[in-house]
Protein backbone atom coordinates (compact mmCIF):
# COMPACT_ATOMS: atom_id res chain seq x y z
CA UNK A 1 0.00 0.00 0.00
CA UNK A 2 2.82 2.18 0.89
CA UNK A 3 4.65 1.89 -2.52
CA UNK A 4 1.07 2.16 -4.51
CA UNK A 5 0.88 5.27 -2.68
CA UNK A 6 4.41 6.62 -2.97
CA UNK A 7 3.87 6.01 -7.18
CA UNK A 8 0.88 7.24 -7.62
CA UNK A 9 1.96 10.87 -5.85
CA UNK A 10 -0.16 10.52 -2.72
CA UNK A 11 0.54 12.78 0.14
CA UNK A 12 1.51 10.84 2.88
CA UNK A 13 2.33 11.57 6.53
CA UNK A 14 4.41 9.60 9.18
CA UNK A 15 4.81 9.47 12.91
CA UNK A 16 7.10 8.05 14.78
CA UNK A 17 6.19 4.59 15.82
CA UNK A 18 7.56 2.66 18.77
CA UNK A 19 7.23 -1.17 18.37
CA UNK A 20 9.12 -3.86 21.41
CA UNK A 21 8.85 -7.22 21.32
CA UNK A 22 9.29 -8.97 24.86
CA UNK A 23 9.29 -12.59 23.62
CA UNK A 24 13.15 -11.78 21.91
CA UNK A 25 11.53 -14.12 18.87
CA UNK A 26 14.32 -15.15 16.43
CA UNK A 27 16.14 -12.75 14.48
CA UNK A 28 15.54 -15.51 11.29
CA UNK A 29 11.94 -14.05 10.92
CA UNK A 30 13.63 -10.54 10.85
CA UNK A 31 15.63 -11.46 8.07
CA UNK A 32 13.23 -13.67 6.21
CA UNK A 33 10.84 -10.41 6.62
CA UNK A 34 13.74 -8.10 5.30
CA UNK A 35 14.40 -10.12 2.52
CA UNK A 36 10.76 -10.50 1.34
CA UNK A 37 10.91 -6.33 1.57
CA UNK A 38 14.24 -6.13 -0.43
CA UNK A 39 12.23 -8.25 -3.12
CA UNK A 40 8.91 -6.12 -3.02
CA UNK A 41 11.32 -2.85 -3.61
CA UNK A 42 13.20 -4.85 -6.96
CA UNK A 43 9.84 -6.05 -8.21
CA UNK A 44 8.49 -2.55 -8.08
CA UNK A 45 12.10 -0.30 -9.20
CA UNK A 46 12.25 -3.00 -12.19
CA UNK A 47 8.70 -4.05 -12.73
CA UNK A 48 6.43 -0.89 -11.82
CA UNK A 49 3.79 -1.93 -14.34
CA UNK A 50 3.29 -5.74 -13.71
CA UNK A 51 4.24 -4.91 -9.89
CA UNK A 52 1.13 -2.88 -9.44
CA UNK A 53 -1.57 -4.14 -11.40
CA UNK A 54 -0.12 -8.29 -9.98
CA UNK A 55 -2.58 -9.74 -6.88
CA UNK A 56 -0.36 -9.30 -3.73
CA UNK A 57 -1.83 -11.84 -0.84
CA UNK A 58 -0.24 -13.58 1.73
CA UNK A 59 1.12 -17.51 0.90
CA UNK A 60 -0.88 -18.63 3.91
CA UNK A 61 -4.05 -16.91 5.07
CA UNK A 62 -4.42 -15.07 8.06
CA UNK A 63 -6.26 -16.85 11.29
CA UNK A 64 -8.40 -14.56 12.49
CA UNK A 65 -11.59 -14.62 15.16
CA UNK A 66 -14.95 -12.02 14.53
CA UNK A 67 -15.26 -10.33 17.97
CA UNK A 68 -18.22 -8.58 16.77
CA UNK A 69 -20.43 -7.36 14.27
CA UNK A 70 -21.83 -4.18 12.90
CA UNK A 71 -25.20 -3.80 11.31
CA UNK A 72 -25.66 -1.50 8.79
CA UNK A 73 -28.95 0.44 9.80
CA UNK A 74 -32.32 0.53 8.27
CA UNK A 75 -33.56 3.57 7.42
């Protein structure tokens, strides 16, 4: 979303974001994770055209639980 925006001339605004994670998880998923992002920046710097119009989902879907549900209302 970030590089769709960034190409298409969006105005975008960032904070600063503080992130910690207390389990000290293995630094393999931080490289795995910053090679996956080194590959997203190649596809899009030497494949703009393909890169943005391709279908960009996860390998493995999400698990996820509905907490609750909104209705839209009846008028």
């Amino acid at each position: 979303m970030l590089a769709y925006s960034i190409v298409s001339g969006a105005s975008l605004r960032f904070f600063p974001l503080t992130w910690r994670e207390e389990d000290q998880t293995s630094n393999v998923r931080l490289v795995r994770q910053t090679l996956r992002m080194f590959d997203v920046l190649r596809q899009l710097v030497f494949a703009r055209g393909t890169f943005m119009t391709a279908w960009h989902q996860p390998e493995q879907p999400y698990d996820s639980d509905v907490i609750t549900r909104v209705e839209p209302a009846v008028s």
